[in-house]
Structure formats: C-alpha cells, structure tokens
N, C-alpha and C. Protein backbone atom coordinates (compact mmCIF):
# COMPACT_ATOMS: atom_id res chain seq x y z
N UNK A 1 87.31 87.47 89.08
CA UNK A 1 88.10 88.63 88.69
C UNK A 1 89.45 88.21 88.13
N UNK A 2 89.86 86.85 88.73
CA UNK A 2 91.21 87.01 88.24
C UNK A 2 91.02 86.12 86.73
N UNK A 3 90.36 85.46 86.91
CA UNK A 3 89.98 84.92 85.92
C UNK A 3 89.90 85.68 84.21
N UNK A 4 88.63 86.37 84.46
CA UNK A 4 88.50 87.85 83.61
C UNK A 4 89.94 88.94 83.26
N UNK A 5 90.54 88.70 84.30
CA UNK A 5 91.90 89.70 84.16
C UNK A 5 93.02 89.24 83.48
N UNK A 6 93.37 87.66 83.45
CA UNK A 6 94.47 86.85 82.98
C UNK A 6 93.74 86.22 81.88
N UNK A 7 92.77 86.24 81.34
CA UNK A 7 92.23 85.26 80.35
C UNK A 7 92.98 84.82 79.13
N UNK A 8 93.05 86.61 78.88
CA UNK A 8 93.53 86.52 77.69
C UNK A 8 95.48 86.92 77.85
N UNK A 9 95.88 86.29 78.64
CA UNK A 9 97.50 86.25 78.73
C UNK A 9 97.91 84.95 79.66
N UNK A 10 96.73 83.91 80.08
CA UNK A 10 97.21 82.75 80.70
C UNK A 10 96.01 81.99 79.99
N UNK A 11 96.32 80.47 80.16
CA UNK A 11 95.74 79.43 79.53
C UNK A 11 95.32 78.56 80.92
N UNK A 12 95.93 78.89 82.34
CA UNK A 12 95.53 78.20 83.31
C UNK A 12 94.03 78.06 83.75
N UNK A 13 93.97 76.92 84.12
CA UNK A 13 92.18 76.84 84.62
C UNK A 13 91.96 77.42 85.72
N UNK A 14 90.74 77.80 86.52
CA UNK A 14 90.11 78.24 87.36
C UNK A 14 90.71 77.60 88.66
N UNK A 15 90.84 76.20 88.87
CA UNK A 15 91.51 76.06 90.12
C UNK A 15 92.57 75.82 89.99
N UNK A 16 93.52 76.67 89.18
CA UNK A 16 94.60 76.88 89.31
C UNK A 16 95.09 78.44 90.01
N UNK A 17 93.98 79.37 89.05
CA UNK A 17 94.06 80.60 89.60
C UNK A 17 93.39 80.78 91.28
N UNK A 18 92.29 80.02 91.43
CA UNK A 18 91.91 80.08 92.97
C UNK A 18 93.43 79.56 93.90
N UNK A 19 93.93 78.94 93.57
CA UNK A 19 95.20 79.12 94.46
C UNK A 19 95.92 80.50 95.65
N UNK A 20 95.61 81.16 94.57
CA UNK A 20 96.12 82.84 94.58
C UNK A 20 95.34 83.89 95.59
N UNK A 21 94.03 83.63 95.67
CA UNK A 21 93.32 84.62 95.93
C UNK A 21 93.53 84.62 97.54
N UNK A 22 94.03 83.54 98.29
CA UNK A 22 93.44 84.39 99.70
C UNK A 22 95.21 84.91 99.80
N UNK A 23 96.22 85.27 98.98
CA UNK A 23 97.22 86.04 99.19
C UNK A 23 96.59 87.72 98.78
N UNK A 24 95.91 87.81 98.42
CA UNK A 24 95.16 89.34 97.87
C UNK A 24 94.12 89.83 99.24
N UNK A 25 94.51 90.84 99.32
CA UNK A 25 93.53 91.79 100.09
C UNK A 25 92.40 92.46 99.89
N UNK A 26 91.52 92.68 100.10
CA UNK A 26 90.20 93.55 99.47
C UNK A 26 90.58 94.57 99.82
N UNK A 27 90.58 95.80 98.97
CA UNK A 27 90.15 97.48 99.39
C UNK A 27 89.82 98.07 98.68
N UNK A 28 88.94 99.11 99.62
CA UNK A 28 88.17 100.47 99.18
C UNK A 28 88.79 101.30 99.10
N UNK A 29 88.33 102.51 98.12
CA UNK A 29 89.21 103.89 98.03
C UNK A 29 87.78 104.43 97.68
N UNK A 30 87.73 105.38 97.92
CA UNK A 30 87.05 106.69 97.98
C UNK A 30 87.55 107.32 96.68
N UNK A 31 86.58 108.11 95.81
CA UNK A 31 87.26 109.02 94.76
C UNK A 31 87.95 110.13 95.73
N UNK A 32 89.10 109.89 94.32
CA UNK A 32 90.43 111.07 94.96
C UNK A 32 90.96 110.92 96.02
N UNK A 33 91.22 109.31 96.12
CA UNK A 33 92.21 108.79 97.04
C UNK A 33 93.24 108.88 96.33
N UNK A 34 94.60 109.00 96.81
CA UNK A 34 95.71 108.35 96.16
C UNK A 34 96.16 107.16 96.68
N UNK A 35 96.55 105.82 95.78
CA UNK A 35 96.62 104.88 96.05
C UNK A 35 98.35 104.99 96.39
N UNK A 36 99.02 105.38 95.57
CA UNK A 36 100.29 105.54 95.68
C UNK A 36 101.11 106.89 94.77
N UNK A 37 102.07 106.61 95.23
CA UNK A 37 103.15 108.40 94.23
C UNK A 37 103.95 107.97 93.46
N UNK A 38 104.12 108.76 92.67
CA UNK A 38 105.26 108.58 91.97
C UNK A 38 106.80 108.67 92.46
N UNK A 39 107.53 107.70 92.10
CA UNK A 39 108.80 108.13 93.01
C UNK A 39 109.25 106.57 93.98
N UNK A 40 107.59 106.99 95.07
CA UNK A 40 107.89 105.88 96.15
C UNK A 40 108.16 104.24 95.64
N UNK A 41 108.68 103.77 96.44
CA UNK A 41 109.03 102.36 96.48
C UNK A 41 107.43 101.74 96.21
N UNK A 42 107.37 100.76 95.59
CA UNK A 42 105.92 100.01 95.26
C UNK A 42 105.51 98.91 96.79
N UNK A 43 104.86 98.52 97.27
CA UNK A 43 104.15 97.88 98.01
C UNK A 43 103.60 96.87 97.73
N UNK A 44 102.62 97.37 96.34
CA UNK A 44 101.57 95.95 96.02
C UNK A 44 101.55 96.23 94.88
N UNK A 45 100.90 95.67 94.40
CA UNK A 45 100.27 95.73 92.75
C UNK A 45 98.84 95.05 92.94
N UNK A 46 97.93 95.88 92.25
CA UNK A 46 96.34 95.70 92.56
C UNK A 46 95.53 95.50 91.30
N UNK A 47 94.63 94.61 91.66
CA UNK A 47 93.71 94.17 90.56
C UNK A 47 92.04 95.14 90.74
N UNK A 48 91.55 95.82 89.87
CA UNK A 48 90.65 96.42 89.70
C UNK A 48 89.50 95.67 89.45
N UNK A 49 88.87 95.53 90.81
CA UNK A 49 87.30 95.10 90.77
C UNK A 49 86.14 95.90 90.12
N UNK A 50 86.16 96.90 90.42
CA UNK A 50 84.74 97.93 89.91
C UNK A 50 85.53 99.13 90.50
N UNK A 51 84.93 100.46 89.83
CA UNK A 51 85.61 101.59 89.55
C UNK A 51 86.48 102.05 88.96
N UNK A 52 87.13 103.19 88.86
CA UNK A 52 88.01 103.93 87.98
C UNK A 52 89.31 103.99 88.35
N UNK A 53 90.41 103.68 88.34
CA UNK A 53 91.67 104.86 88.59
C UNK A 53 92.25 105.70 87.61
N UNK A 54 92.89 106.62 87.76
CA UNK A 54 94.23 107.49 87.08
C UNK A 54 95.76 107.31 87.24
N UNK A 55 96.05 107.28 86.41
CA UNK A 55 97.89 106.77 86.70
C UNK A 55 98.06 108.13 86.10
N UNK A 56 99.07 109.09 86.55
CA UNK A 56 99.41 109.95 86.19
C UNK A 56 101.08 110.07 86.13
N UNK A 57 101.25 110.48 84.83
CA UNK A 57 103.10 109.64 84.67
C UNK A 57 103.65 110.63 84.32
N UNK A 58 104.99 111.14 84.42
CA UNK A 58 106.22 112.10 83.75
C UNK A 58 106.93 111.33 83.21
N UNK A 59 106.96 111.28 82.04
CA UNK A 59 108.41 110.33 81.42
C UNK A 59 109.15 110.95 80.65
N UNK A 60 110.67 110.57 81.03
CA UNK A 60 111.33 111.61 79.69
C UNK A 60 110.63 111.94 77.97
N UNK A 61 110.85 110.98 77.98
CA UNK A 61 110.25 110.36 76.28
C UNK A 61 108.61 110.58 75.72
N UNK A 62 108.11 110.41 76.97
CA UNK A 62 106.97 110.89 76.45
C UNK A 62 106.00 112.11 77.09
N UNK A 63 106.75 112.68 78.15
CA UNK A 63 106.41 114.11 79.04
C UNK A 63 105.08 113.59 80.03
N UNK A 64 104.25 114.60 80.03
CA UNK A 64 103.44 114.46 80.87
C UNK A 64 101.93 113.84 80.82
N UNK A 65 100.98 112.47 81.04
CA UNK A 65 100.07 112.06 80.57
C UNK A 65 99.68 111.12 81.12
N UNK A 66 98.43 110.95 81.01
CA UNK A 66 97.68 110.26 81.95
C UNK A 66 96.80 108.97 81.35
N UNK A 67 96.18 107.92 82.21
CA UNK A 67 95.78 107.00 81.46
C UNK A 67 94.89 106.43 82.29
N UNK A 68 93.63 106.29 82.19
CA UNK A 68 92.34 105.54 82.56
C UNK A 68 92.49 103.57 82.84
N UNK A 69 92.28 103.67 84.19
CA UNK A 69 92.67 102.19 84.36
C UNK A 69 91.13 101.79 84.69
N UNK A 70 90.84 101.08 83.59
CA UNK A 70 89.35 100.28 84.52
C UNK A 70 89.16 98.69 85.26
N UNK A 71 88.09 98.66 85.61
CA UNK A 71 87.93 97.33 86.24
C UNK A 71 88.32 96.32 85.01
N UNK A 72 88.67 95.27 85.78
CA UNK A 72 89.11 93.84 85.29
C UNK A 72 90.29 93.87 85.16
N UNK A 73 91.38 95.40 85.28
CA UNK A 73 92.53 95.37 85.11
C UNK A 73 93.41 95.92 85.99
N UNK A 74 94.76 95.45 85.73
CA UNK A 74 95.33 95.72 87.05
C UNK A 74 96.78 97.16 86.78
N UNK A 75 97.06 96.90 87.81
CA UNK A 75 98.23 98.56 87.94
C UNK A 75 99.10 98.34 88.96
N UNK A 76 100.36 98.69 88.86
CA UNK A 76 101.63 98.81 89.62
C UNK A 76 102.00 97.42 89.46
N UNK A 77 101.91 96.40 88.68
CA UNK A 77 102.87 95.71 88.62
C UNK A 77 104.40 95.57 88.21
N UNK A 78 104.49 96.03 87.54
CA UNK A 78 106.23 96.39 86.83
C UNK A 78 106.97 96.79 88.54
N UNK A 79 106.67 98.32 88.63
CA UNK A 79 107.15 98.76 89.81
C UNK A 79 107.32 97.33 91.03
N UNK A 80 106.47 96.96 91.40
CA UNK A 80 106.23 95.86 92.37
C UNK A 80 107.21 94.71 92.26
N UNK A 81 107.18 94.17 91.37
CA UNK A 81 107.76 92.98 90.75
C UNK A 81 109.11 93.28 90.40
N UNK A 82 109.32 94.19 89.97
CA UNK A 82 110.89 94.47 90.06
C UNK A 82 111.62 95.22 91.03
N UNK A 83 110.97 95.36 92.06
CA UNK A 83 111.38 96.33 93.07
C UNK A 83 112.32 97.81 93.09
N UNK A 84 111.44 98.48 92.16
CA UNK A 84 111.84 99.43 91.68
C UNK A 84 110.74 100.61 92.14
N UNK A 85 110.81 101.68 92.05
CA UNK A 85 109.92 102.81 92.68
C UNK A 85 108.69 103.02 91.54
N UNK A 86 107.43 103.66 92.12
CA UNK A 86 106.41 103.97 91.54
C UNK A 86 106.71 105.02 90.21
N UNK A 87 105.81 104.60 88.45
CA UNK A 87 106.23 105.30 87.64
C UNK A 87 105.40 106.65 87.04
N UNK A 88 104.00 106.39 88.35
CA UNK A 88 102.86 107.32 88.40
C UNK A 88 102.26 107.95 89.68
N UNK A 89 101.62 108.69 89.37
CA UNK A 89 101.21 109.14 90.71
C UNK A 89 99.07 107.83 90.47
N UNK A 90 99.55 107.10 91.24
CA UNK A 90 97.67 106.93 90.83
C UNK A 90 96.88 107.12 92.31
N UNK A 91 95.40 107.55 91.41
CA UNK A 91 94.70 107.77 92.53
C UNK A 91 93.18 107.32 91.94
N UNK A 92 92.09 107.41 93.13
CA UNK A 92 90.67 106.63 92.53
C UNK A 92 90.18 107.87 91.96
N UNK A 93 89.67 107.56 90.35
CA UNK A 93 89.13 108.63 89.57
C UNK A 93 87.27 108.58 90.10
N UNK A 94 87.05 107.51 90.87
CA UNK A 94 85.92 107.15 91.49
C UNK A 94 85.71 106.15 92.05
N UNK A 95 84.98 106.09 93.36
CA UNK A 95 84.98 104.94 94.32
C UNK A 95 85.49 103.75 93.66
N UNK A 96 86.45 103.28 94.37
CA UNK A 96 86.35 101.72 93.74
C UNK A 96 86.15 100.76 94.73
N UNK A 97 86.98 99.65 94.34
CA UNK A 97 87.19 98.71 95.35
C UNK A 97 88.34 97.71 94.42
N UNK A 98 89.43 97.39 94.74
CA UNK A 98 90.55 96.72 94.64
C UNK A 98 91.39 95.52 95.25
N UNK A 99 91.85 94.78 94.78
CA UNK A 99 92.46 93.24 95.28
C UNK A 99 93.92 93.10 95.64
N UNK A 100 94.31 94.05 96.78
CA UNK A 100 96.54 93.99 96.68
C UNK A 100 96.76 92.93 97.29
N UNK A 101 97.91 92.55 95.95
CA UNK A 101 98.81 91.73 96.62
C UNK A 101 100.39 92.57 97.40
N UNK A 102 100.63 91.95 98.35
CA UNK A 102 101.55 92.88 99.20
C UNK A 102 102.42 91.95 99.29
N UNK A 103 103.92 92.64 99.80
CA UNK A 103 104.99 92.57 99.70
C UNK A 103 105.17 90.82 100.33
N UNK A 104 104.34 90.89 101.40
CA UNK A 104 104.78 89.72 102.49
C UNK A 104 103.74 88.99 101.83
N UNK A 105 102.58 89.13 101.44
CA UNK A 105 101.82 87.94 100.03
C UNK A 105 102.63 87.45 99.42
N UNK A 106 102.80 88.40 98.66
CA UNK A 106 104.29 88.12 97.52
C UNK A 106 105.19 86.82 98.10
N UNK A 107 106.27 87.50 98.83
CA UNK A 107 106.61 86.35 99.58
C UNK A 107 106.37 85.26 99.51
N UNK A 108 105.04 84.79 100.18
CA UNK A 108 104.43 83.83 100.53
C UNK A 108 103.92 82.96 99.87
N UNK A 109 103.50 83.75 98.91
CA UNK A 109 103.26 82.85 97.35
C UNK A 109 104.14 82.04 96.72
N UNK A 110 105.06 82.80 96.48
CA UNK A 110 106.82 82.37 96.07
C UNK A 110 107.12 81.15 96.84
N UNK A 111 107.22 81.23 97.80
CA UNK A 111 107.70 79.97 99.06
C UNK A 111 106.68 79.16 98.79
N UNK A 112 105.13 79.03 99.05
CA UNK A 112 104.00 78.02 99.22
C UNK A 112 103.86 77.66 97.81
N UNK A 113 103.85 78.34 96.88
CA UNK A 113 102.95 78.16 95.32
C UNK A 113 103.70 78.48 94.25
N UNK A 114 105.14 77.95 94.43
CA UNK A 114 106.12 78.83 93.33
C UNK A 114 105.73 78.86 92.06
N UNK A 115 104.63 77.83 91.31
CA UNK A 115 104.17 77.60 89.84
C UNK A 115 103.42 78.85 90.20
N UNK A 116 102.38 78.85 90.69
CA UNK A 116 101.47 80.38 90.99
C UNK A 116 102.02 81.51 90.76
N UNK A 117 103.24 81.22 91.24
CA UNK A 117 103.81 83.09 91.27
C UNK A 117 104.35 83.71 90.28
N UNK A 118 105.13 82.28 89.40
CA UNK A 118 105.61 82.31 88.89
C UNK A 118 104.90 82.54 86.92
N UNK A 119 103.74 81.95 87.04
CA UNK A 119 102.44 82.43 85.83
C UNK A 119 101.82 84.15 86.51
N UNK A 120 101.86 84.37 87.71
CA UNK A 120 101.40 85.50 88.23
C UNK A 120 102.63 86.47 87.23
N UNK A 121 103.93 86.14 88.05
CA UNK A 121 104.69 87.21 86.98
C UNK A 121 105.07 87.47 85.85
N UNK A 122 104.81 86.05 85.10
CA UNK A 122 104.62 86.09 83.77
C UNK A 122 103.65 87.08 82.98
N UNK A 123 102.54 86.46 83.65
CA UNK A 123 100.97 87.24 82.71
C UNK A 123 101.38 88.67 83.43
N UNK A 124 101.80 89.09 84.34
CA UNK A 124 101.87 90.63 84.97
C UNK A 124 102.94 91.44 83.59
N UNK A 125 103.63 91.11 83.44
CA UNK A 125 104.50 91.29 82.50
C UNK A 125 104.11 91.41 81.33
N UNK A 126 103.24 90.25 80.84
CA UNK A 126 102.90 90.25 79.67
C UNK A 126 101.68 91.68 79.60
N UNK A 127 101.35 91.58 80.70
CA UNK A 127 100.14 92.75 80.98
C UNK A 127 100.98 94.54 81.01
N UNK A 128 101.46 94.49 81.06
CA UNK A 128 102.47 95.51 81.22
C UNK A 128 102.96 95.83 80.12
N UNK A 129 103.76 94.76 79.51
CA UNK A 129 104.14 95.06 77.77
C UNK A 129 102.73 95.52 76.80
N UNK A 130 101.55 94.97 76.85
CA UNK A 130 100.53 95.66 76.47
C UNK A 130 100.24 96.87 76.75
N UNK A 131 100.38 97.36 77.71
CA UNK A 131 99.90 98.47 78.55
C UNK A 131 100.71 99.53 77.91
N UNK A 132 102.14 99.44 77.88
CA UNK A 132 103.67 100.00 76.95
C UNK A 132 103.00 100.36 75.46
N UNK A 133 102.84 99.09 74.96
CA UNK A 133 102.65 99.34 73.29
C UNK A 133 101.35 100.36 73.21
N UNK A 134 100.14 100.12 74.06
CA UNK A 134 99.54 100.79 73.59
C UNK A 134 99.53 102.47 74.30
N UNK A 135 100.45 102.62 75.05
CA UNK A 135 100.56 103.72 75.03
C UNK A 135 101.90 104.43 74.62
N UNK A 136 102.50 103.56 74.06
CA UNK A 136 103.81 104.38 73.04
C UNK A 136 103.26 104.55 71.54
N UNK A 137 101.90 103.31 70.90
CA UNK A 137 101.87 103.49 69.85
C UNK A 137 101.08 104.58 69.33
C-alpha cells in the first residue's frame, strides 16, 4: 500500500518504505462513520486501503464541496503535519479499512527514523499540493 501510494512522488525502494509500517495502525470504519470534523485539531493522517471516503470542505474561496477519496490514497495530512485543525468534515462513503499514523507514531518516527519521516513529509506534501491543483483547477 505504501508503496502504490508514494510511487509516483518518492523514488525510495521497498525496504526503505517497510521501515514505516509498524508506526501505522489498521482500521475499520463502517459506512457513515465519521473519521474526523472539521474544525477539530488533526490526530492522524490515514492511508486508504480499500473503500471510499468523503471529505466534505467550506472554504472561503471556494464555498461548499466535496471530494471522493479512494483507496491507494491518503487524507488529513496537511492538517496533521502542520498541526493545524481539520479542513473537512470526512467520513466512510463505504466500509473501508485504513492505515493511521498517530500523533505519538509520528513522534516516534521522527526520533527512531528521521530520513523516514522526513521523505514521509515530503511526499505528504507533495500529495497535498496535487490534491490543491486539482481541485482549484
């Protein structure tokens, strides 16, 4: 998964990215869970195994609108990484199952694997600026 998810925004090999994974959590959501709100402080930022979510956003600039997150890709990083509050309301548009990394992961990564964390917040970013263009353009 992570592999598939960073491919095309990192050049690192496979056991570079296995580094990473036992800082990630597995979880389930049920359709029409909410994963998180808009507003709140971020927690994690999660990688999409199989299923759907909805990010549902208010922005000055661009009002009210919504955006289909599928597997192989991920959500709430910006918020997370900059420790800044949630910029959507998201919730499971259908069962999924998801990979968080959490606050005290985070952490831990940083301290044990600083090259890791440090391509983690790169490609998150770079994943994010995509995410921007194609929904401003």
């Amino acid at each position: 998964l992570l592999l598939q998810t960073f491919s095309t925004v990192s050049d690192k090999p496979e056991d570079f990215w296995y580094r990473v994974v036992p800082f990630f959590e597995r979880k389930k959501f049920a359709g029409g869970t909410i994963l998180y709100e808009r507003e709140e402080m971020a927690d994690g930022f999660f990688l999409l195994e199989c299923g759907m979510l909805r990010a549902e956003y208010m922005l000055p600039h661009l009002g009210k609108f919504s955006e289909l997150i599928v597997a192989g890709t991920t959500c709430g990083e910006l918020p997370f990484f900059s420790g800044t509050k949630r910029t959507s309301t998201t919730s499971a548009e259908r069962d999924c199952v998801a990979w968080m990394l959490n606050q005290s992961g985070w952490e831990e990564l940083q301290r044990s694997q600083p090259d890791v964390a440090q391509e983690l917040l790169k490609i998150s970013l770079k994943l994010t600026s995509e995410r921007m263009d194609s929904i401003t353009k």
